[in-house]
C-alpha atoms as a PDB file:
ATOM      1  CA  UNK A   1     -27.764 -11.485 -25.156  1.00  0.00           C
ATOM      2  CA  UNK A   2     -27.502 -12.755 -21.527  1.00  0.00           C
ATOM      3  CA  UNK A   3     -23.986 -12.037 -21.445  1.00  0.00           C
ATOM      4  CA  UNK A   4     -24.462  -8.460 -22.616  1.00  0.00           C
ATOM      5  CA  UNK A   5     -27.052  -7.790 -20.088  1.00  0.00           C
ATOM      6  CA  UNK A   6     -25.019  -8.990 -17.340  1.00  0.00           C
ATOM      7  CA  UNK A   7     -22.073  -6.577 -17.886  1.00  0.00           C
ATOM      8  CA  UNK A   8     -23.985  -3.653 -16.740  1.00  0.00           C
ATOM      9  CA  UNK A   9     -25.536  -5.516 -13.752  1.00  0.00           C
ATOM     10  CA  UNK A  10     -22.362  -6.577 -12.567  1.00  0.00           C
ATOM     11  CA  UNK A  11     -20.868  -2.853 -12.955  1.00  0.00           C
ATOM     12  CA  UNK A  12     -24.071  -1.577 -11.044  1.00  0.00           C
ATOM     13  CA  UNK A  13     -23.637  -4.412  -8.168  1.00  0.00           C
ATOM     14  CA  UNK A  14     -19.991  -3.108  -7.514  1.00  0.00           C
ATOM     15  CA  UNK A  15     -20.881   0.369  -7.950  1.00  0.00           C
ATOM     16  CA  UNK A  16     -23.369  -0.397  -4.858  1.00  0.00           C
ATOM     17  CA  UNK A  17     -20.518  -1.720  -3.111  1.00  0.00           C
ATOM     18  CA  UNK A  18     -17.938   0.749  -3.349  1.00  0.00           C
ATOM     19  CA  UNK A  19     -20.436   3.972  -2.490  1.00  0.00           C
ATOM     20  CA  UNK A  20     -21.546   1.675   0.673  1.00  0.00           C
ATOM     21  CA  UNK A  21     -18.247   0.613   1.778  1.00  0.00           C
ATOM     22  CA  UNK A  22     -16.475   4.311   1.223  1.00  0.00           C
ATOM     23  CA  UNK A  23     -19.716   5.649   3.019  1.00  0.00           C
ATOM     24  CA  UNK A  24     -18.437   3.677   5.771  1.00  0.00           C
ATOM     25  CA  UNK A  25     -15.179   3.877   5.812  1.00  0.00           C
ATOM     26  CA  UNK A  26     -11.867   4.354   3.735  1.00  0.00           C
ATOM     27  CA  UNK A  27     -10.825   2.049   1.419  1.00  0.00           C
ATOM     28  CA  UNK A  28      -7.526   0.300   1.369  1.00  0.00           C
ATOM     29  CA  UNK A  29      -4.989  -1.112  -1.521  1.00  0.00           C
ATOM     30  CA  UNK A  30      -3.582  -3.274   0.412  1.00  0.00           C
ATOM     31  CA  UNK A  31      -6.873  -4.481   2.307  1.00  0.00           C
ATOM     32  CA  UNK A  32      -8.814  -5.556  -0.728  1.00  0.00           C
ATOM     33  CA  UNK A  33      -7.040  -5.456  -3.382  1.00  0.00           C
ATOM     34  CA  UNK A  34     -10.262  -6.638  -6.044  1.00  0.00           C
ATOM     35  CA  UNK A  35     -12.365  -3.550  -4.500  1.00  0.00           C
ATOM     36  CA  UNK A  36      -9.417  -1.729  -5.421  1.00  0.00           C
ATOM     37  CA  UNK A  37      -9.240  -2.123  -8.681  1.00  0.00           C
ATOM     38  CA  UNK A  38     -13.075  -1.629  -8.978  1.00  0.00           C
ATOM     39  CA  UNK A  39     -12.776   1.845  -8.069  1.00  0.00           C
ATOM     40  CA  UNK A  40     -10.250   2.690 -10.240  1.00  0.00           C
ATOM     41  CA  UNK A  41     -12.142   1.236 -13.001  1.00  0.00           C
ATOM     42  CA  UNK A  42     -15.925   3.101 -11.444  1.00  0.00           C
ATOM     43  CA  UNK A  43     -14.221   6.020 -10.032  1.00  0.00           C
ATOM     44  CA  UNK A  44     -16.111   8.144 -12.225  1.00  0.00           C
ATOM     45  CA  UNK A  45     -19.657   6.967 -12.105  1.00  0.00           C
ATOM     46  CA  UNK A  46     -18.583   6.968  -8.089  1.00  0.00           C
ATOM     47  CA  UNK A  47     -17.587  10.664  -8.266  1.00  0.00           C
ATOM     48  CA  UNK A  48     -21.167  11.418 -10.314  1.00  0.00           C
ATOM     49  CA  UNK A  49     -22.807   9.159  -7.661  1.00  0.00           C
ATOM     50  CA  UNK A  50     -21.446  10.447  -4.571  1.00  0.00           C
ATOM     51  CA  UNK A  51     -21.993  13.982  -5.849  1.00  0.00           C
ATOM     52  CA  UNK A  52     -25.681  14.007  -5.265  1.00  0.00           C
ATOM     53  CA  UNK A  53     -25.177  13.680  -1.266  1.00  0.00           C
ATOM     54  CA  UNK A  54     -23.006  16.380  -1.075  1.00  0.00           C
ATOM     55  CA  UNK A  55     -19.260  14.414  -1.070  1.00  0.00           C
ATOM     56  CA  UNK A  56     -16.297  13.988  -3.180  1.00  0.00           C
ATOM     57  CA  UNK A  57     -14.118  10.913  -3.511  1.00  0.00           C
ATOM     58  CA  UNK A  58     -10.468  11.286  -2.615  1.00  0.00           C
ATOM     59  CA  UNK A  59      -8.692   9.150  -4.133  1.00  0.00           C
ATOM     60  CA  UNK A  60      -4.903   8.772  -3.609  1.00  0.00           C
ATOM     61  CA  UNK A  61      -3.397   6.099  -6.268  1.00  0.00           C
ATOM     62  CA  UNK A  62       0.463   6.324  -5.443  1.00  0.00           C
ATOM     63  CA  UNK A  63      -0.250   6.184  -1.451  1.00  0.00           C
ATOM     64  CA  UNK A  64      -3.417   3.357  -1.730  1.00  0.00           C
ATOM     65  CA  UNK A  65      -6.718   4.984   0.069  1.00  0.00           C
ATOM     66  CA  UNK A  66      -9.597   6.519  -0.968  1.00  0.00           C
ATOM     67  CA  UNK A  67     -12.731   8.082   1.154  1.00  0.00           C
ATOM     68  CA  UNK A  68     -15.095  10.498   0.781  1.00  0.00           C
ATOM     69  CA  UNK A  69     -14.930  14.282   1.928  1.00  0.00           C
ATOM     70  CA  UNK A  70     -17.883  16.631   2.487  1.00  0.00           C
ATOM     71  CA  UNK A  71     -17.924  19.332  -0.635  1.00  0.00           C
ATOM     72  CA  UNK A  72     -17.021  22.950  -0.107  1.00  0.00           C
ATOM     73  CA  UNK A  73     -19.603  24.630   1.168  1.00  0.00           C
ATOM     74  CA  UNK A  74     -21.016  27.794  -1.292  1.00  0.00           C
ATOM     75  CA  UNK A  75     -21.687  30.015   1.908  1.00  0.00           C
ATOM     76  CA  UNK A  76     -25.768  30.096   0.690  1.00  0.00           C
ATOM     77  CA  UNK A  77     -27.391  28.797   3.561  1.00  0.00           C
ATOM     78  CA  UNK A  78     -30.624  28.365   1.063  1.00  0.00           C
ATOM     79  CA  UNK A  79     -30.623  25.007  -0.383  1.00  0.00           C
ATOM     80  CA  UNK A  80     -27.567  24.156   1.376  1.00  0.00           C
ATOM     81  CA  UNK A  81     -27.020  19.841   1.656  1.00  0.00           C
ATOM     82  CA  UNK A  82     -26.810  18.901   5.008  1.00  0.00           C
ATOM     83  CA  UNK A  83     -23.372  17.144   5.803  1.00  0.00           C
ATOM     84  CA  UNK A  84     -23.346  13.641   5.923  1.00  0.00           C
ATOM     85  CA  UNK A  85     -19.553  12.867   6.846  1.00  0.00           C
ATOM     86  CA  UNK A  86     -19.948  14.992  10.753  1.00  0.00           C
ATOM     87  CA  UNK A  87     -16.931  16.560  11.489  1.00  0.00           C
ATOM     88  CA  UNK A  88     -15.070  15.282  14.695  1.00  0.00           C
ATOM     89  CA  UNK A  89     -13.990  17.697  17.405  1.00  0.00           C
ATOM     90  CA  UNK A  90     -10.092  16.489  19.001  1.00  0.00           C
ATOM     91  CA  UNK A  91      -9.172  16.571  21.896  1.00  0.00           C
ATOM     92  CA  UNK A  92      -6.002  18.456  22.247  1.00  0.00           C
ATOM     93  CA  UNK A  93      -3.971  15.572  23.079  1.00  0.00           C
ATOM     94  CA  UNK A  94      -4.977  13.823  20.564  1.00  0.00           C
ATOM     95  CA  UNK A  95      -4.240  16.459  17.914  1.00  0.00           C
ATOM     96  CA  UNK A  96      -0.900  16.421  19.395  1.00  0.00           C
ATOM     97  CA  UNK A  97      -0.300  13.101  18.797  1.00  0.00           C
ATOM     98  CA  UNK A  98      -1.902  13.027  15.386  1.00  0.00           C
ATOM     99  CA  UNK A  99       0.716  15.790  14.486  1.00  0.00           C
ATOM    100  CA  UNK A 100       3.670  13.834  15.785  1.00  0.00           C
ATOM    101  CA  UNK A 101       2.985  11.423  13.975  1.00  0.00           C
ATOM    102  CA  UNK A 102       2.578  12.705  11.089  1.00  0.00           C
ATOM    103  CA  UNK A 103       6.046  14.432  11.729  1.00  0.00           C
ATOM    104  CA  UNK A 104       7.456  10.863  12.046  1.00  0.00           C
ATOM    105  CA  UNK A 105       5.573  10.019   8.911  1.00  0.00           C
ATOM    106  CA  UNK A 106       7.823  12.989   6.713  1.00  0.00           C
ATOM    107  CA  UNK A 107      10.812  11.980   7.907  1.00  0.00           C
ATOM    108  CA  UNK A 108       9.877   8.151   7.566  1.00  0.00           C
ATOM    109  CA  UNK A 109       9.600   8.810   3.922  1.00  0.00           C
ATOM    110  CA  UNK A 110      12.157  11.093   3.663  1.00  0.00           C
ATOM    111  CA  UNK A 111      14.755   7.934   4.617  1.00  0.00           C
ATOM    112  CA  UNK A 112      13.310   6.287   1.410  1.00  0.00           C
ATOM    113  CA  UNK A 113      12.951   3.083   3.249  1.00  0.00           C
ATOM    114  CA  UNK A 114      10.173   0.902   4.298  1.00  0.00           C
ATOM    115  CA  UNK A 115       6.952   2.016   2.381  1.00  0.00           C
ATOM    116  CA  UNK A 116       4.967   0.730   6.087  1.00  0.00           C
ATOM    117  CA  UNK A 117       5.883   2.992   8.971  1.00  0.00           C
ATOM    118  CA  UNK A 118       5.769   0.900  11.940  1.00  0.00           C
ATOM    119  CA  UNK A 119       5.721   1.636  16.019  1.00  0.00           C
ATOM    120  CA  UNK A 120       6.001   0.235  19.523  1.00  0.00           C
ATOM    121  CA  UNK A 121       3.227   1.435  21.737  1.00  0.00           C
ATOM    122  CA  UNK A 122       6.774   2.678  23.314  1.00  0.00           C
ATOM    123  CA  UNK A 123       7.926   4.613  20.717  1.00  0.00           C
ATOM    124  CA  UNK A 124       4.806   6.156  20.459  1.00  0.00           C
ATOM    125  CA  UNK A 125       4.250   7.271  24.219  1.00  0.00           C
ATOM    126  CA  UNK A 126       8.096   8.166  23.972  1.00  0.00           C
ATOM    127  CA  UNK A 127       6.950  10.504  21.330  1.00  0.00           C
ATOM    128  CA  UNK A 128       4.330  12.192  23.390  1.00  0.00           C
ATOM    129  CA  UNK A 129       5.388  12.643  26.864  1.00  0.00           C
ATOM    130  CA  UNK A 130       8.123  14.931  26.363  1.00  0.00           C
ATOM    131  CA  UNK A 131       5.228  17.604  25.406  1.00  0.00           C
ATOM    132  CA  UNK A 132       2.974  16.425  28.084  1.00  0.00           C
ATOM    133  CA  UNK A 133       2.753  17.707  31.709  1.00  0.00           C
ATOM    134  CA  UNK A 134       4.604  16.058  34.407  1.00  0.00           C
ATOM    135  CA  UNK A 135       3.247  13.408  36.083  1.00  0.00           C
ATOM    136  CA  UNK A 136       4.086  11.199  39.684  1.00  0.00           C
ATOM    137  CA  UNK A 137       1.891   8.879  38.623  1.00  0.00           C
ATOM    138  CA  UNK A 138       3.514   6.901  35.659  1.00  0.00           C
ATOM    139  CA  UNK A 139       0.719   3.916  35.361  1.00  0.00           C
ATOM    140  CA  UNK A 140      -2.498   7.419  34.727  1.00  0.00           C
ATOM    141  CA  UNK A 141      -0.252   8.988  32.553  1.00  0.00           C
ATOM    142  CA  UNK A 142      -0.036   5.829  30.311  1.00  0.00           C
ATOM    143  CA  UNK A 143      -3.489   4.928  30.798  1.00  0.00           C
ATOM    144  CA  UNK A 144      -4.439   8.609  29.130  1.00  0.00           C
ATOM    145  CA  UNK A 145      -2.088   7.696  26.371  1.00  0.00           C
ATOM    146  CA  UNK A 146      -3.394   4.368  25.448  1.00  0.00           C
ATOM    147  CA  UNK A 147      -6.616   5.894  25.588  1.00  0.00           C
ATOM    148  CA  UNK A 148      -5.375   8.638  23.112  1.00  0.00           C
ATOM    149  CA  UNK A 149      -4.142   6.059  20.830  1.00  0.00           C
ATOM    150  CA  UNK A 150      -7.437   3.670  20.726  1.00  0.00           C
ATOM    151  CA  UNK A 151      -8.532   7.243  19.502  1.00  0.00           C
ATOM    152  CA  UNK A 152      -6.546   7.388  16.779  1.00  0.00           C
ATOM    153  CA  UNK A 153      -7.392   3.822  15.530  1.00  0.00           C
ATOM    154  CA  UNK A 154     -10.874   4.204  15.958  1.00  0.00           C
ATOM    155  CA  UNK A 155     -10.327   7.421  13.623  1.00  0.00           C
ATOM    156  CA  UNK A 156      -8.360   4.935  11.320  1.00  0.00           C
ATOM    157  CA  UNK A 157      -5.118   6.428  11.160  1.00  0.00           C
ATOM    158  CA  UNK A 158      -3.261   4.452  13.374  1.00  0.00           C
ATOM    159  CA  UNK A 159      -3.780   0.170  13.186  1.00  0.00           C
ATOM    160  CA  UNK A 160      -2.907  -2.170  16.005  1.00  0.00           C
ATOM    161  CA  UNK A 161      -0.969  -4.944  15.236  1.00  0.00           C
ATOM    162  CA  UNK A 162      -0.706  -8.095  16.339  1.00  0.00           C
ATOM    163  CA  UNK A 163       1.612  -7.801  19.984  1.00  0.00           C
ATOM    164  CA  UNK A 164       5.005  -9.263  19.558  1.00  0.00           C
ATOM    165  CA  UNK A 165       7.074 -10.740  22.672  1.00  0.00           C
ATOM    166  CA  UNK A 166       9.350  -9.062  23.719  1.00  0.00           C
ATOM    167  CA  UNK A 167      10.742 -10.969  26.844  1.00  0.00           C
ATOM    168  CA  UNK A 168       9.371 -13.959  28.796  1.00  0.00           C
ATOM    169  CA  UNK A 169       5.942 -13.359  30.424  1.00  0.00           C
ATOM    170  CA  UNK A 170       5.862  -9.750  28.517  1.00  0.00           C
ATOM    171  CA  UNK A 171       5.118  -7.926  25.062  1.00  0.00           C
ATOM    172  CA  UNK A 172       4.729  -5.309  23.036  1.00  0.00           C
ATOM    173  CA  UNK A 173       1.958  -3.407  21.035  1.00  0.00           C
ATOM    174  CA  UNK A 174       2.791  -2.662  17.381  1.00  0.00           C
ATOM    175  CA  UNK A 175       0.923   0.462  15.408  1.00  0.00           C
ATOM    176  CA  UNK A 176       1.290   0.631  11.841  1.00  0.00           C
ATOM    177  CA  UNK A 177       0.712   4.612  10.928  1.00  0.00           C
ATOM    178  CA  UNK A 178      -1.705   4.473   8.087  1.00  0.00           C
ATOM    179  CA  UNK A 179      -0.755   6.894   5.168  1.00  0.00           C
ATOM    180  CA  UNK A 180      -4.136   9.224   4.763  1.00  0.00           C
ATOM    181  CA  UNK A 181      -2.916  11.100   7.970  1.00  0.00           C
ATOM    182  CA  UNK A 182      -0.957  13.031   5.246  1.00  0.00           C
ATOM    183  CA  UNK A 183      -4.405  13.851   3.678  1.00  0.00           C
ATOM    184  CA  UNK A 184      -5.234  15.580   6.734  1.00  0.00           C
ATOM    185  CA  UNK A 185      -1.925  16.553   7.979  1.00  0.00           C
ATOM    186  CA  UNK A 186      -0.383  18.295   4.750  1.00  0.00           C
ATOM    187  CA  UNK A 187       3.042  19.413   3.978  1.00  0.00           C
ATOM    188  CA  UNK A 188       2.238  23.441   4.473  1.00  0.00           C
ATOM    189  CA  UNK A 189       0.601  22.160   8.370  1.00  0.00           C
ATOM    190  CA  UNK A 190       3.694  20.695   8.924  1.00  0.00           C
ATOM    191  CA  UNK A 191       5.789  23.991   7.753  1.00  0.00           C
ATOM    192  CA  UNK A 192       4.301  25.775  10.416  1.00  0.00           C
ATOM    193  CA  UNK A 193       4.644  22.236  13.033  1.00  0.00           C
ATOM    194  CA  UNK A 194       6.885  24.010  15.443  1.00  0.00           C
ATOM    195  CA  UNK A 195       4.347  27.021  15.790  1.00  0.00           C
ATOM    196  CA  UNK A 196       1.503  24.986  16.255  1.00  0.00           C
ATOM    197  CA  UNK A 197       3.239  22.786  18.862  1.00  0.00           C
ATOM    198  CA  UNK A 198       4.007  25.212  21.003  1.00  0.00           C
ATOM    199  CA  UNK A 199       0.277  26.476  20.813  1.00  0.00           C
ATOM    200  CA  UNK A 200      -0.651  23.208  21.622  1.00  0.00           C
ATOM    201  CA  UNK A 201       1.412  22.106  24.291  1.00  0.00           C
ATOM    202  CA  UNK A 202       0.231  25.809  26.045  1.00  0.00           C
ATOM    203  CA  UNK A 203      -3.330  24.559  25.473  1.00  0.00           C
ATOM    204  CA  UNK A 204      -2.775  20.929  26.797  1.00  0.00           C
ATOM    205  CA  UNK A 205      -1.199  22.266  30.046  1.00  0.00           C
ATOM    206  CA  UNK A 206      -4.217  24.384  30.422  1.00  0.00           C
ATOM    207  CA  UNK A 207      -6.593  21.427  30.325  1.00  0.00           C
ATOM    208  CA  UNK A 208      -4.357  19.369  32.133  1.00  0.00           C
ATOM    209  CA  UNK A 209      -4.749  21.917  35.031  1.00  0.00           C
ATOM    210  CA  UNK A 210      -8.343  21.929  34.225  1.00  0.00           C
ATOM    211  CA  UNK A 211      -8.679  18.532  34.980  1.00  0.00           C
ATOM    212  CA  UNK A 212      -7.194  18.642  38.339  1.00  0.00           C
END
C-alpha cells in the first residue's frame, strides 16, 4: 500500500517543480535532462495547472525548451487575469540584434550542420555595426554592444561561454544562440526582415542622435 501511495506523491512533488522552475524561467533539454522528461510525462496536468494563472506552456519537443506564455487576452476588461509573465519593452538596438540573430539562426539551420549555433563576441559586433551609426570612438561603441549583448543573455536567448584564447595574453568571448529566439522571432517576421531593418536602423539613428 505504501508503494501505491507514493506514486502520486512523487508525481505531485515534480509537478511542484516543473510549474516553479518554468515560472522562473525556461526549461532546457539539454540542461536537465531528468526535468525534461518529467514534463513530457506531466505536461498535461502542467497545462491544467498553469491555466488557472492565466499562462500556457510552450513546449517545443524537436528544438528542446519549454516556458510559459501569458494567454490571449478576450478583450473583456471585466474579470480579466492580471498578467503574470510582464512584457519587456527593447530597446531598439537590442531588437536589432535579436533580429540578426535570428537571421543567422535560419541560415545556420538551413546549412544542416551543427544543431548548436555558436559566436565570437566578434562575429557578433561584426554583425551589428554595419547597421549602427558611425562612431570615432571605437572602445564606446563596443562598450554599448557588450552592453546590448549582456541584454540578450539576461533575456536568455543568447549564453556566454566559457572565453577561449585566442593569442598569448588575449581571448575571446563565445555566445551560443539559444533556439527559442525562433519562438519569438518566427519565419513570417523574418519574411518581412529586410522591411523591418530598414525601419529599425531609421529609428536607431534617431536615438542615437537623441543621445548626443
Amino acid at each position: 500500500m505504501a508503494l501505491q501511495e507514493s506514486e502520486p506523491s512523487t508525481a505531485a512533488h515534480e509537478l511542484s517543480i516543473l510549474v516553479v522552475t518554468l515560472l522562473k524561467g525556461v526549461i532546457y533539454q539539454d540542461g536537465d535532462s531528468h526535468q525534461w522528461s518529467a514534463l513530457l510525462r506531466l505536461q498535461a496536468r502542467v497545462r491544467d495547472y498553469v491555466a488557472v494563472l492565466g499562462l500556457e506552456l510552450m513546449l517545443d519537443e524537436s528544438e528542446g525548451y519549454a516556458f510559459l506564455s501569458s494567454r490571449p487576452e478576450s478583450g473583456e476588461e471585466e474579470g480579466k487575469i492580471p498578467r503574470l509573465v510582464a512584457r519587456r519593452p527593447l530597446s531598439f538596438p537590442v531588437s536589432l540584434l535579436l533580429a540578426l540573430l535570428r537571421k543567422k539562426l535560419a541560415e545556420f539551420d538551413a546549412g544542416g550542420g551543427d544543431i548548436r549555433l555558436i559566436l565570437s563576441r566578434d562575429e557578433i559586433v561584426e554583425l551589428i555595426r554595419v547597421f549602427l551609426p558611425e562612431s570615432s570612438n571605437e572602445v564606446k561603441l563596443l562598450d554599448q554592444i557588450e552592453t546590448h549583448l549582456n541584454k540578450i543573455v539576461d533575456l536568455g536567448f543568447l549564453r556566454k561561454l566559457k572565453s577561449t584564447v585566442a593569442a598569448p595574453g588575449g581571448g575571446t568571448t563565445n555566445y551560443e544562440v539559444r533556439r527559442i529566439l525562433k519562438s519569438f522571432v518566427d519565419g513570417q517576421w523574418l519574411a518581412d526582415f529586410d522591411g523591418r531593418l530598414a525601419a529599425y536602423c531609421a529609428q536607431l539613428a534617431g536615438s542615437e542622435v537623441a543621445d548626443e
